[in-house]
C-alpha atoms as a PDB file:
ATOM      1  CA  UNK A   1       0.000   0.000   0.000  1.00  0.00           C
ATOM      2  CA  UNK A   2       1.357   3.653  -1.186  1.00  0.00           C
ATOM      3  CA  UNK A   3       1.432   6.228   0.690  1.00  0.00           C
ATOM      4  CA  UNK A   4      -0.855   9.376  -0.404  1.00  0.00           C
ATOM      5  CA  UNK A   5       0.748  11.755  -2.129  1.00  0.00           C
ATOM      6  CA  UNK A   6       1.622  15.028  -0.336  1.00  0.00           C
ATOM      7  CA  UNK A   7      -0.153  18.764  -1.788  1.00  0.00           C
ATOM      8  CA  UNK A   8       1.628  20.818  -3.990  1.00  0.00           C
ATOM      9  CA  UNK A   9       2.108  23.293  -1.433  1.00  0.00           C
ATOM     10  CA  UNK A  10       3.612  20.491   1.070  1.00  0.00           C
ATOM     11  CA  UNK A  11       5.746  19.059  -1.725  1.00  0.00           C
ATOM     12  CA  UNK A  12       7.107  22.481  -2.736  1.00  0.00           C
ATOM     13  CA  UNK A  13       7.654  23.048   1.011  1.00  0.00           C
ATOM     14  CA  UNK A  14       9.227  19.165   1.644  1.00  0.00           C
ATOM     15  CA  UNK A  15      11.639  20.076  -1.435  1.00  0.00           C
ATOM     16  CA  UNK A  16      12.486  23.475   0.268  1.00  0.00           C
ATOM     17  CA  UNK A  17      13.727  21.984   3.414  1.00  0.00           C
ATOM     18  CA  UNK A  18      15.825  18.888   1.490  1.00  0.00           C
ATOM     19  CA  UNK A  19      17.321  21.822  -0.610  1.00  0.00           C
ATOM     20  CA  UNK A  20      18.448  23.260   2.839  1.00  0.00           C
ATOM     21  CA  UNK A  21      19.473  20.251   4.458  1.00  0.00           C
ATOM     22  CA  UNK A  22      21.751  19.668   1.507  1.00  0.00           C
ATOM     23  CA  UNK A  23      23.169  22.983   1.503  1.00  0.00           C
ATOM     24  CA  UNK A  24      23.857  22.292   5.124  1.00  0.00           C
ATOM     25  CA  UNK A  25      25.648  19.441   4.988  1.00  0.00           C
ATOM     26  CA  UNK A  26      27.767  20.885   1.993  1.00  0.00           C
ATOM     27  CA  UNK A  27      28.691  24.055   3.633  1.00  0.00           C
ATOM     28  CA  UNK A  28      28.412  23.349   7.177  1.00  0.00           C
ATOM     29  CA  UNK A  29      29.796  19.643   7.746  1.00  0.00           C
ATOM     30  CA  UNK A  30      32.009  19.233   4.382  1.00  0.00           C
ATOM     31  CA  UNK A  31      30.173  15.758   4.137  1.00  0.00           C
ATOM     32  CA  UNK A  32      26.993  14.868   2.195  1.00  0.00           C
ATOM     33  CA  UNK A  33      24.638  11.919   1.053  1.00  0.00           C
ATOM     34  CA  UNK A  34      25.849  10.992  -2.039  1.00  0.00           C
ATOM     35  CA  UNK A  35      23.045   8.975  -2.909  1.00  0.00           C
ATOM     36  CA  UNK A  36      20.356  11.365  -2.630  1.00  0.00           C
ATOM     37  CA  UNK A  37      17.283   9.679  -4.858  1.00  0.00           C
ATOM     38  CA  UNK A  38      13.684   9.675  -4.641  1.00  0.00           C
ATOM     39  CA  UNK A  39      13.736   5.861  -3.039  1.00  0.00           C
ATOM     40  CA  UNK A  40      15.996   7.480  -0.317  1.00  0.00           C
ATOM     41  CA  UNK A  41      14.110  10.082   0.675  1.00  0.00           C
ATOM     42  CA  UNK A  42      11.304   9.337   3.629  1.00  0.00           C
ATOM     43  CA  UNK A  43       8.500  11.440   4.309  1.00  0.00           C
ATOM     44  CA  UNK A  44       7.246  11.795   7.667  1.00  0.00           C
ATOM     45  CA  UNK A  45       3.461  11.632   8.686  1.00  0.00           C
ATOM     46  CA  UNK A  46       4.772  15.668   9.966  1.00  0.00           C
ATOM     47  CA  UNK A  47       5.461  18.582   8.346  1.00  0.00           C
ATOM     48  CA  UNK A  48       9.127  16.244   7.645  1.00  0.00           C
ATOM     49  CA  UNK A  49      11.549  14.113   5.805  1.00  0.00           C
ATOM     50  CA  UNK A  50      13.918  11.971   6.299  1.00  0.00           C
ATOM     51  CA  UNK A  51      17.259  11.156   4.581  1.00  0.00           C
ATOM     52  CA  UNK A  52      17.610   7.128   4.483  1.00  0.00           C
ATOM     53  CA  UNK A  53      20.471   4.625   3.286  1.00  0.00           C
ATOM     54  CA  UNK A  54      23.512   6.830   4.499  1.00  0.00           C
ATOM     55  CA  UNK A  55      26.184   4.358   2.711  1.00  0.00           C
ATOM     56  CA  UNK A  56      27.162   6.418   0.132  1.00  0.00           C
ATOM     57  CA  UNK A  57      28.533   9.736   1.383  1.00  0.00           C
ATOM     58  CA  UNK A  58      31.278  12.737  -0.006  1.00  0.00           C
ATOM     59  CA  UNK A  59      33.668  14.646   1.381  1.00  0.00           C
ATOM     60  CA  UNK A  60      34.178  17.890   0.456  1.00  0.00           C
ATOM     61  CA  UNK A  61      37.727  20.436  -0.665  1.00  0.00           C
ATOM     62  CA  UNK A  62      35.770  23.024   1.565  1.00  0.00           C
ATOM     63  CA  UNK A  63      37.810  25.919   0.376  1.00  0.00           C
ATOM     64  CA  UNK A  64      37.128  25.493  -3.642  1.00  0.00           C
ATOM     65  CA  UNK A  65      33.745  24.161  -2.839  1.00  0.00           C
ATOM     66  CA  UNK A  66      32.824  26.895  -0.671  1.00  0.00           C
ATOM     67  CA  UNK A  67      33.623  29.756  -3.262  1.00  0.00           C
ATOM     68  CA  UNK A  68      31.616  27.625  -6.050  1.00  0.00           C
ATOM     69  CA  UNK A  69      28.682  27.713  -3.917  1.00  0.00           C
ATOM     70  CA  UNK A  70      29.300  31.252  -2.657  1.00  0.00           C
ATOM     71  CA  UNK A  71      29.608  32.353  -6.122  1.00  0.00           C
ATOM     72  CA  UNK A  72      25.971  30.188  -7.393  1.00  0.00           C
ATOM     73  CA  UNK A  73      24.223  31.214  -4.072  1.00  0.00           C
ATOM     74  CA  UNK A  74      25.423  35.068  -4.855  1.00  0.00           C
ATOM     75  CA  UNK A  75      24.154  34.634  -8.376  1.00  0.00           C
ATOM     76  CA  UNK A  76      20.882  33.900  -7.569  1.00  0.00           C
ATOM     77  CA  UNK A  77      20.158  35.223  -4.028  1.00  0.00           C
ATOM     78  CA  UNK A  78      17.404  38.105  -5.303  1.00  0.00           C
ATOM     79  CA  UNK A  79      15.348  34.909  -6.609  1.00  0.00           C
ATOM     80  CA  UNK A  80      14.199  33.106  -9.376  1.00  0.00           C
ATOM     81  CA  UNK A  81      12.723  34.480 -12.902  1.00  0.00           C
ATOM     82  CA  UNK A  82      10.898  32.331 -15.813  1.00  0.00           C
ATOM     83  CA  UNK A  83      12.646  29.666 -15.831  1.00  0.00           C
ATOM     84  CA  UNK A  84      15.263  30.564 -13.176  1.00  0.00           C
ATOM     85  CA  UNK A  85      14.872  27.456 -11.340  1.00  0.00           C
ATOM     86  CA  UNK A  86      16.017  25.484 -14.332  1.00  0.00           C
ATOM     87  CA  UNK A  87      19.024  27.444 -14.518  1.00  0.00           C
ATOM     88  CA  UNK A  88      20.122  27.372 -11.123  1.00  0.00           C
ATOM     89  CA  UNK A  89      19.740  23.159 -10.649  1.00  0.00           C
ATOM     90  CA  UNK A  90      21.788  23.695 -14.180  1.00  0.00           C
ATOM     91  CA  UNK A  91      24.670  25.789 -12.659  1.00  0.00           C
ATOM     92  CA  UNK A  92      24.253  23.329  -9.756  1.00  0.00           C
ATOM     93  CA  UNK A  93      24.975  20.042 -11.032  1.00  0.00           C
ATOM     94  CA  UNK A  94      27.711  22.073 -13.394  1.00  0.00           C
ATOM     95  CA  UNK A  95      29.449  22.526  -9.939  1.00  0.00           C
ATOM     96  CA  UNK A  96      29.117  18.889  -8.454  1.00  0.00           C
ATOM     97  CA  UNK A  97      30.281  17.266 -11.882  1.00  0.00           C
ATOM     98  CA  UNK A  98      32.989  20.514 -11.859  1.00  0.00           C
ATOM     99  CA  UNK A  99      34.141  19.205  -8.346  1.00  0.00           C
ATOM    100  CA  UNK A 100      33.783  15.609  -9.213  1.00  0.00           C
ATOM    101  CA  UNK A 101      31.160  14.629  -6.835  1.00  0.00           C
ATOM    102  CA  UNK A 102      29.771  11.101  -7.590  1.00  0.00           C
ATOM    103  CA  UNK A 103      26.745  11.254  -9.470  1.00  0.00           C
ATOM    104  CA  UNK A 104      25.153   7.949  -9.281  1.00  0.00           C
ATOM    105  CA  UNK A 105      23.239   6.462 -12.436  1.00  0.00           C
END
């Protein structure tokens, strides 16, 4: 049995927070999930989610990373545009392939 699917307005919220929390663990601990998928992702019965199978993980260059991230968060602090969104997950996964992150298939 499937769980019911959450309302726009708690889905755009739910992918708020995992934007945040992986921001966080970027800039603030210098180590990530590096598995983040849809089938690894939990959504709590609250306003939550959860982060599950925690065997993949990357460490971070902090320095170069930090100034990549500085430099995309500066670029598009006022906001989003038509079609801004697009661009910044764009200039995002430029930096995690420019950093070699593993991307998994």
């Amino acid at each position: 049995m499937s769980a019911a699917r959450p309302a726009p307005d708690k889905r755009s919220a739910l992918a708020a927070t995992l934007f945040g929390a992986t921001l966080q663990q970027i800039i603030s601990d210098a180590v990530f999930h590096a598995d983040l998928h849809p089938g690894n992702i939990f959504i709590t019965p609250g306003p939550g989610a959860g982060l599950l199978d925690s065997g993949a993980v990357g460490r971070l260059d902090v320095r170069a990373v930090e100034r990549s991230l500085g430099q995309l968060l500066t670029r598009f602090r006022t906001g989003f545009r038509a079609g801004g969104s697009m661009k910044m997950f764009t200039a995002l996964f430029a930096l995690v392939r420019a950093h070699n992150f593993p991307v998994p298939a």
